[in-house]
Protein backbone atom coordinates (compact mmCIF):
# COMPACT_ATOMS: atom_id res chain seq x y z
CA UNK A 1 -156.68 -147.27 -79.95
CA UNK A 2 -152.99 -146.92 -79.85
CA UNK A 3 -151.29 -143.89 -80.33
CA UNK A 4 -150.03 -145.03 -83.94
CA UNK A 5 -153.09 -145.20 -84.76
CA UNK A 6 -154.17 -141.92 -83.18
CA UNK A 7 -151.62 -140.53 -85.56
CA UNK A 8 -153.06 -142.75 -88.87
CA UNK A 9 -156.08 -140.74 -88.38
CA UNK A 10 -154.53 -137.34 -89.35
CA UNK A 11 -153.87 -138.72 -92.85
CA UNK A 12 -157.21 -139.61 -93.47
CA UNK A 13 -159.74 -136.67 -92.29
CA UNK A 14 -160.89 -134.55 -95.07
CA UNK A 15 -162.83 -131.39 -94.75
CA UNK A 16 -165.96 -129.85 -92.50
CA UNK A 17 -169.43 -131.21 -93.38
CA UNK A 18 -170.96 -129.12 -95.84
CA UNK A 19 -174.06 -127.36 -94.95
CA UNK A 20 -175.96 -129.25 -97.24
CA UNK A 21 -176.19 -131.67 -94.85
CA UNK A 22 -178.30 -129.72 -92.44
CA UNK A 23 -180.55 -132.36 -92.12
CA UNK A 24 -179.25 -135.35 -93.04
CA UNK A 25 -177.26 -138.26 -92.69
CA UNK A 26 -174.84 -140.46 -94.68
CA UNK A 27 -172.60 -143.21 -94.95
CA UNK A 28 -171.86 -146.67 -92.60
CA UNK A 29 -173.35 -147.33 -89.66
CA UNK A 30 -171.35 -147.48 -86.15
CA UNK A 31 -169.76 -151.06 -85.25
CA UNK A 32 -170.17 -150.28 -81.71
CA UNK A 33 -172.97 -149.05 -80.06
CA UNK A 34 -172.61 -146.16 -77.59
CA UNK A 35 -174.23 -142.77 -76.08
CA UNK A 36 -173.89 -139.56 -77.65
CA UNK A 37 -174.57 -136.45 -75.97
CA UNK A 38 -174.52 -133.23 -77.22
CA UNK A 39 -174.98 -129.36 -76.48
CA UNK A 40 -177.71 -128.80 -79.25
CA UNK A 41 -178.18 -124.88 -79.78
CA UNK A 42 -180.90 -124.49 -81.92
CA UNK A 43 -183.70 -125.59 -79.34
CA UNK A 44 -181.10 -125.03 -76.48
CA UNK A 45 -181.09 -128.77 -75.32
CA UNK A 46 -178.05 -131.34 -73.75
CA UNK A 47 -179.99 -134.52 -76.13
CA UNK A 48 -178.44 -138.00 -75.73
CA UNK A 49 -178.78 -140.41 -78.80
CA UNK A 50 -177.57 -143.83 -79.51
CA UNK A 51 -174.64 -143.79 -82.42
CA UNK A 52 -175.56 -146.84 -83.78
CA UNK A 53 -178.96 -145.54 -85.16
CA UNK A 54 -180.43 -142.93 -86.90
CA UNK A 55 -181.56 -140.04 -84.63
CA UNK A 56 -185.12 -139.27 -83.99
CA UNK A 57 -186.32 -138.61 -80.42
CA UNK A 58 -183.22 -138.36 -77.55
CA UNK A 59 -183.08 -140.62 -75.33
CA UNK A 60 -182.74 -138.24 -72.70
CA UNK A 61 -182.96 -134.69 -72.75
CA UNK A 62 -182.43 -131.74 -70.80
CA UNK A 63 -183.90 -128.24 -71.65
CA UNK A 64 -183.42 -125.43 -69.61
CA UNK A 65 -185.03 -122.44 -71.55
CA UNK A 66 -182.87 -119.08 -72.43
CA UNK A 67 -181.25 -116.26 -70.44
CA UNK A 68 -178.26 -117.42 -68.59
CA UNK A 69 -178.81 -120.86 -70.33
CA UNK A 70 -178.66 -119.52 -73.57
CA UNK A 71 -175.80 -121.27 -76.30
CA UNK A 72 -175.75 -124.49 -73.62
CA UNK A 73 -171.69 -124.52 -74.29
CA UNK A 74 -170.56 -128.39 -72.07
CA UNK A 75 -171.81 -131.46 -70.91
CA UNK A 76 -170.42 -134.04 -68.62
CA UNK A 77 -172.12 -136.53 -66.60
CA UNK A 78 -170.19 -138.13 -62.94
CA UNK A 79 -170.90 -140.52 -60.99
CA UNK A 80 -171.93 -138.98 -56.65
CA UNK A 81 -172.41 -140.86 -54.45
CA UNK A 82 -175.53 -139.71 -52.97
CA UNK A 83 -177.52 -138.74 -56.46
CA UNK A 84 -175.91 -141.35 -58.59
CA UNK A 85 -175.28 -139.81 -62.08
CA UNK A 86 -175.39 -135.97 -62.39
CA UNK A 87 -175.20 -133.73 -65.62
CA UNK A 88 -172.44 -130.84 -65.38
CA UNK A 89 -173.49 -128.32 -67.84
CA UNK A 90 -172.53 -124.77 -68.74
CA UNK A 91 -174.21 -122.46 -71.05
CA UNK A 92 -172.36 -119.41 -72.74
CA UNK A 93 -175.16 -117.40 -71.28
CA UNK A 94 -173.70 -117.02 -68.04
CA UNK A 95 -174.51 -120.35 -66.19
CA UNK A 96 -172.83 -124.00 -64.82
CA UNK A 97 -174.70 -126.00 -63.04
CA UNK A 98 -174.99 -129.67 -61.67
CA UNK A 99 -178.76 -131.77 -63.22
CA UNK A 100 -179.86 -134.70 -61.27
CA UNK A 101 -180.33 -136.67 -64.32
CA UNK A 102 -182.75 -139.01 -62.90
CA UNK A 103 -185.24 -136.61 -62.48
CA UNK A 104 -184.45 -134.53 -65.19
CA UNK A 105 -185.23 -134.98 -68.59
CA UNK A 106 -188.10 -132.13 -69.26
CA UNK A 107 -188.38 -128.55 -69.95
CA UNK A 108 -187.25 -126.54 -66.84
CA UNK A 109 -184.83 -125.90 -64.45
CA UNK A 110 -186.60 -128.08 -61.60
CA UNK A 111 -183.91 -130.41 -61.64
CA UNK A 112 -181.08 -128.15 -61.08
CA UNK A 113 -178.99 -129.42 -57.82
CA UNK A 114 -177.00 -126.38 -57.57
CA UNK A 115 -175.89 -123.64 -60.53
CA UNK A 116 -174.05 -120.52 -60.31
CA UNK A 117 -173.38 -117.72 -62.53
CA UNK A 118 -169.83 -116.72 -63.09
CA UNK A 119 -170.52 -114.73 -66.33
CA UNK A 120 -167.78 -114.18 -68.83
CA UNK A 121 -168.88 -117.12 -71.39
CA UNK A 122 -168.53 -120.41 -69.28
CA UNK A 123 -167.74 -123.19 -71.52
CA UNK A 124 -166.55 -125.97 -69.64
CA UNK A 125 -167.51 -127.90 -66.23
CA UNK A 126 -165.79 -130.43 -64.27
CA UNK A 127 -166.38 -131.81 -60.55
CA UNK A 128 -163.55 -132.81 -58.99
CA UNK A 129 -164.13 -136.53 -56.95
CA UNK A 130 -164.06 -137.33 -53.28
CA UNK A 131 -163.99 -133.22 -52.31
CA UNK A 132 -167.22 -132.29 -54.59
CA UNK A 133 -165.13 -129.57 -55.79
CA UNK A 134 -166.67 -127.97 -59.55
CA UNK A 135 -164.62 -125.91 -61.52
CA UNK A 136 -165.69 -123.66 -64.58
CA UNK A 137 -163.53 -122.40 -67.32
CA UNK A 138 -164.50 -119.63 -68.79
CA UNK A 139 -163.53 -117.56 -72.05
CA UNK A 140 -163.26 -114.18 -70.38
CA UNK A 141 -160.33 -115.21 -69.09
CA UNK A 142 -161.28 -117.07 -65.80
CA UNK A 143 -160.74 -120.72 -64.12
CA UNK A 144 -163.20 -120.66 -61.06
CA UNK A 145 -163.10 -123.27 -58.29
CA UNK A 146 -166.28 -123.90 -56.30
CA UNK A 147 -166.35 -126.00 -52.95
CA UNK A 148 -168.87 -127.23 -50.34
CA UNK A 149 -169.07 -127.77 -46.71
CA UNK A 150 -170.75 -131.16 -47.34
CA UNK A 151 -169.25 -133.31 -50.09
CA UNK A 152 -172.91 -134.32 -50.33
CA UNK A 153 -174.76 -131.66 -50.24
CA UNK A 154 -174.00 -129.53 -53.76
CA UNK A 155 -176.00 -126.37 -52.19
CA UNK A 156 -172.98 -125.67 -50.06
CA UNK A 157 -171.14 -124.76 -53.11
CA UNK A 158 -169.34 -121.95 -52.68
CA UNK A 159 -166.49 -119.77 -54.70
CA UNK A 160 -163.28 -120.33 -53.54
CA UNK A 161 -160.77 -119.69 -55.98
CA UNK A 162 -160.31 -117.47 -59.16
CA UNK A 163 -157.33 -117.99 -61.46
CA UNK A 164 -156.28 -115.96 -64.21
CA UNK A 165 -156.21 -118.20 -67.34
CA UNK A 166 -156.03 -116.46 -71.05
CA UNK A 167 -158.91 -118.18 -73.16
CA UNK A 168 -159.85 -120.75 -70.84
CA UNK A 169 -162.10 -122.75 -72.87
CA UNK A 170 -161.66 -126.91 -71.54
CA UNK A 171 -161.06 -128.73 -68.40
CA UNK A 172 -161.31 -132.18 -67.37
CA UNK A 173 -159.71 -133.95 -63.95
CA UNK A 174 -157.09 -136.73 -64.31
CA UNK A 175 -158.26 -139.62 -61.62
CA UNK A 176 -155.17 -141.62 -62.29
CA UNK A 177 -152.77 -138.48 -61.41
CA UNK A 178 -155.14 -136.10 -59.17
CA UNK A 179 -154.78 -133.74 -61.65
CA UNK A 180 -156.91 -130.76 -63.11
CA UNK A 181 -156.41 -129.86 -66.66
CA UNK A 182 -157.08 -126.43 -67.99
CA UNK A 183 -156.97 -125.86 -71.49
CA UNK A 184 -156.96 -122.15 -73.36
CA UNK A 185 -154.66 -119.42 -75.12
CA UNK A 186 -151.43 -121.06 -76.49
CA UNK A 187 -150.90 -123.99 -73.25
CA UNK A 188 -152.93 -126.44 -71.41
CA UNK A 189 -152.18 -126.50 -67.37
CA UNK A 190 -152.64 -129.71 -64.87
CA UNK A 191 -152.76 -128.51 -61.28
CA UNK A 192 -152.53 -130.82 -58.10
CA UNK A 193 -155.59 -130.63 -56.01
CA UNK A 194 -155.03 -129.42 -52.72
CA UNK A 195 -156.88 -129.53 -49.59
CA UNK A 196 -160.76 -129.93 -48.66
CA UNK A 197 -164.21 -128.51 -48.55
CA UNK A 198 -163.70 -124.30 -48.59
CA UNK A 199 -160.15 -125.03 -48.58
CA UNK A 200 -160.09 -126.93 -51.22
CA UNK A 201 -157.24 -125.14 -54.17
CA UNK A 202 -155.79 -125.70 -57.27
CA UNK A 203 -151.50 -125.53 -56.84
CA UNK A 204 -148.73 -126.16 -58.94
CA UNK A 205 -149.90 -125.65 -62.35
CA UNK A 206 -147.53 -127.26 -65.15
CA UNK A 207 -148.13 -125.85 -68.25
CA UNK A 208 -147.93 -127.63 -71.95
CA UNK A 209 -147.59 -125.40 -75.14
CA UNK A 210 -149.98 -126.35 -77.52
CA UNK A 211 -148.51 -123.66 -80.11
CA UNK A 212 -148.85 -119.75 -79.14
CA UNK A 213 -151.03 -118.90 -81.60
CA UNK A 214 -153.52 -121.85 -81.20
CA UNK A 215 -156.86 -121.07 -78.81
CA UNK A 216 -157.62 -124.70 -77.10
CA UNK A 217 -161.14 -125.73 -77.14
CA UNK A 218 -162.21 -128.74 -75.83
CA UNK A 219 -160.27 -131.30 -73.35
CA UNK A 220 -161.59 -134.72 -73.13
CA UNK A 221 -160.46 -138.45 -72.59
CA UNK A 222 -159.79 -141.48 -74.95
CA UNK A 223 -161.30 -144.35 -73.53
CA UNK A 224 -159.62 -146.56 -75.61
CA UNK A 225 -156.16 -145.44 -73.98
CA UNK A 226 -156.16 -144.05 -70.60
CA UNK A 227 -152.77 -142.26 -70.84
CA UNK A 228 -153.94 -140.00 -72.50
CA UNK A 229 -155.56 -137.02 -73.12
CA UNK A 230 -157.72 -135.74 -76.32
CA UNK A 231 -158.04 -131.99 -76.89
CA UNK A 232 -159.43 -129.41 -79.74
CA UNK A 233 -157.43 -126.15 -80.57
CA UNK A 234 -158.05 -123.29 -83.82
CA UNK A 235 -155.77 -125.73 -86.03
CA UNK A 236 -155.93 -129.58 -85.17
CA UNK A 237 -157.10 -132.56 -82.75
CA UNK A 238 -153.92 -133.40 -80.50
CA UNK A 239 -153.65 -135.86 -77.83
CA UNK A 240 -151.86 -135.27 -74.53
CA UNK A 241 -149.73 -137.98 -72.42
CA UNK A 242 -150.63 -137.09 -68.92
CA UNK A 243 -147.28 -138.15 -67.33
CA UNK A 244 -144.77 -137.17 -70.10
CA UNK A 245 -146.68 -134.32 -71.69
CA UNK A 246 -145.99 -135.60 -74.95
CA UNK A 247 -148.49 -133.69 -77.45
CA UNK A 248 -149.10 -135.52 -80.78
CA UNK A 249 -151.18 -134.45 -83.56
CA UNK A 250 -154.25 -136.64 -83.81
CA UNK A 251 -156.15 -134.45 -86.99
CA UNK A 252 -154.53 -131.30 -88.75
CA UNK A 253 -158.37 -130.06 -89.25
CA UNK A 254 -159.48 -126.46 -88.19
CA UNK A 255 -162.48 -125.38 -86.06
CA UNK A 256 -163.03 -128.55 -84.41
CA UNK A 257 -165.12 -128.16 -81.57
CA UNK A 258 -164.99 -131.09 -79.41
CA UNK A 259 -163.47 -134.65 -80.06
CA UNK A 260 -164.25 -137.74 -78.22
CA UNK A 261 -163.10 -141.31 -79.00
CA UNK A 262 -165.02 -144.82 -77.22
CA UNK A 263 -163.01 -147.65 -75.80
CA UNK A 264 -163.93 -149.12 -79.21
CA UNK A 265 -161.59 -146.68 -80.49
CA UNK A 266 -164.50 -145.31 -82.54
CA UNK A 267 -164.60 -141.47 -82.29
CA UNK A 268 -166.36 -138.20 -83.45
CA UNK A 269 -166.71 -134.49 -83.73
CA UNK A 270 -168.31 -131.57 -83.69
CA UNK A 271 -166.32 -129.28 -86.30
CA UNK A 272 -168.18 -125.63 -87.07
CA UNK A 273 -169.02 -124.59 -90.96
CA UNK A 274 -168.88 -121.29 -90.66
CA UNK A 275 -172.39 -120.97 -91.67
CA UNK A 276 -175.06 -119.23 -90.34
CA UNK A 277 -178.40 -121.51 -90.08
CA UNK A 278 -182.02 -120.80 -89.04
CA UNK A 279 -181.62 -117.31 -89.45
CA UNK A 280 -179.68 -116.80 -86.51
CA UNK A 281 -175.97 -115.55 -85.91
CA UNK A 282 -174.25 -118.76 -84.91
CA UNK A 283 -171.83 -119.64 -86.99
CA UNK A 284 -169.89 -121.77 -84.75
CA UNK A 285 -172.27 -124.74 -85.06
CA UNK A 286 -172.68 -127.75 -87.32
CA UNK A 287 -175.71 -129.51 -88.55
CA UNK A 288 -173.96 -132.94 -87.65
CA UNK A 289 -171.35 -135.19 -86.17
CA UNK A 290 -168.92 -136.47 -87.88
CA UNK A 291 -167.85 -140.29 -86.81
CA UNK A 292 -164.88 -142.51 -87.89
CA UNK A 293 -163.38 -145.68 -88.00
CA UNK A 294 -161.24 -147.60 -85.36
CA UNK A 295 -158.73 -146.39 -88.20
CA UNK A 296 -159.02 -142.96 -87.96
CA UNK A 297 -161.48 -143.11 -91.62
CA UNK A 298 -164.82 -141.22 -91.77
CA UNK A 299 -167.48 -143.77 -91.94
CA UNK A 300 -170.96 -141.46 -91.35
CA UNK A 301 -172.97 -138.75 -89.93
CA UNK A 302 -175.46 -138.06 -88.01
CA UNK A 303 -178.05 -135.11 -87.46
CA UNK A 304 -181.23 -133.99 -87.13
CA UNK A 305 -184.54 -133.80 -89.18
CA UNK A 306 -185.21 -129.80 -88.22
CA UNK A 307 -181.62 -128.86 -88.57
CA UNK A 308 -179.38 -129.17 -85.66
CA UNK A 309 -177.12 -126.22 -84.29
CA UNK A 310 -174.67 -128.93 -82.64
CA UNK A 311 -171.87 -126.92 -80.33
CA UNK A 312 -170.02 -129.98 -78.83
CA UNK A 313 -170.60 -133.71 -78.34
CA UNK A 314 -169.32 -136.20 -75.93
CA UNK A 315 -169.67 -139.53 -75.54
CA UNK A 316 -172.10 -140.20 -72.29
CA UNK A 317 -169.55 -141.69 -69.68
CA UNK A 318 -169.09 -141.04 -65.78
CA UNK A 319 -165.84 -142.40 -66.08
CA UNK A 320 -162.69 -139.92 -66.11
CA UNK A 321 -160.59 -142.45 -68.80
């Protein structure tokens, strides 16, 4: 998808799912088939489904229990080169880790490769390539950087680096520009990657304003144009050129949590109701994801039979663009 057409699909999004939909789902199916994962809240679970079909069982699923994996808040998966693909998650209860997600998929922990527990509401992960580096964004206030001694061995992950960041809420690495993008209060921030192993450091932040008064979410890429950036704040969808820091609204629509788009040019969201469901004091959820059209239209939904608490979905790539 172009950007024009990025743009065409701010004229055409109506409002947040109603919560009569807890359950259900509705309209078209997907023309293109793809992976869907997403931070489900109400059993605490990273699920994967297929967009293409109605969803039943995941086809892969991750379920660490509660404590500092309650409110599982991110999911990424990356490509290493000596466990093949790995799950980053990060739960608001306190934790990020790295899953080997071959051997993952039940209830447990067992297939944790390293985690850590930063505290102040984590909700976003990201490993940096080549050095191994992870870094965590959390809401407190924080941007940690984590390093290792071994690019292969995640265990010698190690804090390196704190940065003061208001809101920090997103971040996701640029592989075509070796840049790290923060996203939080008012601006999202690329830094160059400097150095390796324990001296590994984020430099050189460049800030763009994404309004003052708008908390980013969510940072993630369009693989359907690799220039650019897609990102979440309190008012809108925007996307982000990574080498002119152009920022163009994509949606004018509130509360969206997270916002991915396939190199179909198919995309969907998580945007929260504002309702409270399953007796529980989460109202930042939604039952379902909302999908559109190439164009930019809404074409269907999807959820779950026992009422989904979905936080943020993502489409399941290793790829940075």
């Amino acid at each position: 998808m172009n950007r024009r057409t990025l743009i065409k699909s701010a004229l055409v999004v109506g409002a947040a799912t109603p919560a009569a939909l807890l359950a259900g789902e509705s309209g078209a199916q997907a023309s293109a088939s793809y992976g869907v994962a997403v931070c489900e809240q109400y059993r605490n679970q990273i699920q994967i489904y297929n967009s293409a079909v109605a969803w039943g069982g995941p086809q892969w699923v991750w379920a660490p229990g509660g404590g500092g994996w309650s409110n599982l808040s991110d999911i990424k998966f990356r490509n290493t080169s000596s466990f093949g693909e790995v799950a980053l998650v990060a739960a608001s209860g306190g934790n990020i880790g790295i899953v080997d997600k071959a051997s993952s998929g039940t209830q447990g922990t067992g297939s944790l490769l390293w985690h850590a527990s930063p505290g102040g509401n984590p909700h976003a992960i990201e490993r940096i390539p080549n050095v191994g580096a992870i870094v965590a964004a959390c809401t407190g206030g924080y941007v940690h950087l984590y390093a290792p001694t071994a690019v292969s061995k995640p265990s010698t992950l190690a804090l390196v680096q704190t940065i003061n960041y208001a809101g920090a809420h997103g971040v996701w690495y640029d592989d075509v520009h070796g840049r790290l993008w923060v996203i939080g209060q008012g601006k999202a921030t690329s830094y160059a990657v400097s150095g390796t192993y324990r001296s590994t450091r984020l430099t050189s932040g460049v800030s763009v304003s994404i309004g003052a008064s708008n908390l980013g979410h969510s940072l993630d890429a369009s693989y359907s144009n690799r220039n650019v950036l897609l990102a979440t704040h309190t008012t809108g969808v925007i996307s982000i050129d990574k080498a002119t820091h152009k920022v163009t609204t994509v949606h004018s629509n509130h509360a969206v949590k997270s916002f991915s788009q396939d190199v179909s040019g198919e995309s969907f969201w998580v945007q929260a109701t504002g309702t409270k469901y399953h007796g529980d004091s989460r109202n930042w959820v939604s039952p379902t994801v909302q999908f559109f059209s190439a164009a930019g239209a809404k074409t269907f939904t999807r959820g779950l039979s026992y009422g989904a608490e979905f936080y943020k979905s993502r489409l399941h790539n290793v790829n940075f663009h």
